[in-house]
C-alpha atoms as a PDB file:
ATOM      1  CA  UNK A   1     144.085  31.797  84.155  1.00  0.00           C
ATOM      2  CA  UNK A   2     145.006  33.889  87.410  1.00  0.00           C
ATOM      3  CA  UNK A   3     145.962  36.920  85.386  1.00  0.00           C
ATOM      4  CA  UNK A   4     142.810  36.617  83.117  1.00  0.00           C
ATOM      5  CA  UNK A   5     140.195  36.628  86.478  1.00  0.00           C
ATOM      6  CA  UNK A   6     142.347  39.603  87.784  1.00  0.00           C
ATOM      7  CA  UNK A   7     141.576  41.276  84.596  1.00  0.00           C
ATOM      8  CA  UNK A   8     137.805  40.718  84.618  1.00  0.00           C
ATOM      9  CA  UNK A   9     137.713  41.559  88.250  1.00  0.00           C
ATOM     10  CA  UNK A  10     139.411  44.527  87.493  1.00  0.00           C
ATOM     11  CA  UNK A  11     137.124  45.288  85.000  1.00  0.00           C
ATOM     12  CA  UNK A  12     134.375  44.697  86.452  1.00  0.00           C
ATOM     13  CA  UNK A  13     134.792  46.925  89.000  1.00  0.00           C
ATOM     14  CA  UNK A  14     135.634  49.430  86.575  1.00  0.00           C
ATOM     15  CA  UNK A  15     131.982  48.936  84.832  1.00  0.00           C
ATOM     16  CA  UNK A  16     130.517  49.880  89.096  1.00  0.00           C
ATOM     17  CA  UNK A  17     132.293  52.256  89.391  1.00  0.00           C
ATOM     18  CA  UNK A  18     132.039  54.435  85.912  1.00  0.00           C
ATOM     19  CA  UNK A  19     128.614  54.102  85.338  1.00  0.00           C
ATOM     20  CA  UNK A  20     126.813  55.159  88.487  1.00  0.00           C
ATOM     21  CA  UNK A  21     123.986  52.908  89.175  1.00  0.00           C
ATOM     22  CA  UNK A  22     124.733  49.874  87.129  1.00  0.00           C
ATOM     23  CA  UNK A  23     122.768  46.950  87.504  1.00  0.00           C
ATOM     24  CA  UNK A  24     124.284  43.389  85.806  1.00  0.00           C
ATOM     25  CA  UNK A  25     122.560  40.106  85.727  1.00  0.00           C
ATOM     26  CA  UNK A  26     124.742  37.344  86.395  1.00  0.00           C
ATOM     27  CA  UNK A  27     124.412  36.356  82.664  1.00  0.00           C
ATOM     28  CA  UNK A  28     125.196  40.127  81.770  1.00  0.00           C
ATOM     29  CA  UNK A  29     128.035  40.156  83.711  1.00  0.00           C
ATOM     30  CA  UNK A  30     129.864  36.617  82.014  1.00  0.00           C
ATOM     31  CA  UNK A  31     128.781  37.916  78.898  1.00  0.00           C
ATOM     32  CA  UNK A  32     130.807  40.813  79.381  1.00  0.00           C
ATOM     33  CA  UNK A  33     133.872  39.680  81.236  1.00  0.00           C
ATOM     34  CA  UNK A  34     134.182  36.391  78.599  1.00  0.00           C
ATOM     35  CA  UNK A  35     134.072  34.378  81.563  1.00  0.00           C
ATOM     36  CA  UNK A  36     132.160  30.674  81.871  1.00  0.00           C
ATOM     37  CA  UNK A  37     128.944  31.723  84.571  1.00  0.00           C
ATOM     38  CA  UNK A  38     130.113  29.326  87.767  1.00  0.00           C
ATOM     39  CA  UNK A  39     133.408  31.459  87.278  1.00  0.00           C
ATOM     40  CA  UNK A  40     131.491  35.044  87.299  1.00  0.00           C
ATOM     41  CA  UNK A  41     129.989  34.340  89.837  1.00  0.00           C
ATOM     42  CA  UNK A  42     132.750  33.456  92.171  1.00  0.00           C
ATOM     43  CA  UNK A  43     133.651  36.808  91.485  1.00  0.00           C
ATOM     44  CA  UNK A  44     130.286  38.768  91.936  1.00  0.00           C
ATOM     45  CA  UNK A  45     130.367  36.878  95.102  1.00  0.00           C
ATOM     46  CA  UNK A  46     133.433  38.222  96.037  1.00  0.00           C
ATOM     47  CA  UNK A  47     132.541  42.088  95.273  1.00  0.00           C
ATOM     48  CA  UNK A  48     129.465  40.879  97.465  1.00  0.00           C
ATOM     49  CA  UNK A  49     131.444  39.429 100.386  1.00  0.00           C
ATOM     50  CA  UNK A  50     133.497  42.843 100.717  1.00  0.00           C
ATOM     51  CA  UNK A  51     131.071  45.237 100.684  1.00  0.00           C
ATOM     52  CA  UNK A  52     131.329  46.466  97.007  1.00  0.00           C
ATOM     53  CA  UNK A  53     128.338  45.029  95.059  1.00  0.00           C
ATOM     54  CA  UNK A  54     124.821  43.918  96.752  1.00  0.00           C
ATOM     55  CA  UNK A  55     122.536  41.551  95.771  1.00  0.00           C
ATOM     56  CA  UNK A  56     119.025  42.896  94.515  1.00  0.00           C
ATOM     57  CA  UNK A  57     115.437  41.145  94.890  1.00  0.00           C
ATOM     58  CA  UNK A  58     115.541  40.588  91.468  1.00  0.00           C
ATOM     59  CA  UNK A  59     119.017  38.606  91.407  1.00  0.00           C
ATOM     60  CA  UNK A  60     121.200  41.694  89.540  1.00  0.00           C
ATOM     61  CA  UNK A  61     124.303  43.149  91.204  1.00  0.00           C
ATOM     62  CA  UNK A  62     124.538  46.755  91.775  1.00  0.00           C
ATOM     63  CA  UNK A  63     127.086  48.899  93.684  1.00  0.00           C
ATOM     64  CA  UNK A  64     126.550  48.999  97.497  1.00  0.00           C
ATOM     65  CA  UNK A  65     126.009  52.890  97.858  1.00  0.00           C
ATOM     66  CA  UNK A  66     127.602  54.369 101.102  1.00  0.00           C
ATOM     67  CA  UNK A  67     124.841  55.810 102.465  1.00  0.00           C
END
């Protein structure tokens, strides 16, 4: 299972980063990586807890711009 959350980490940086301004539900997100929801989330978490993705108002994930 290790290799298959790297993957879907991976990728899911990969969707931030590509498409500038990307906004992903928590549901959006699992339905995209194949992943169970407790499991995505660990992971949005984690983008979250370095700096990479921020939380909005409205509960989606977005890229956390540099400015």
């Amino acid at each position: 299972m290790g290799d298959r959350i790297d993957r879907a980490l991976h990728r899911l940086r990969t969707v931030f980063i590509e498409i500038p301004g990307a906004r992903l539900s928590l549901a959006e997100a699992a339905r995209l990586m194949e992943l169970e929801t407790h499991i995505c989330q660990i992971l949005l978490s984690a983008l979250e807890d370095v700096g990479f993705l921020r939380r909005q108002e409205d509960g989606s994930y977005r890229r956390q711009s540099n400015e």
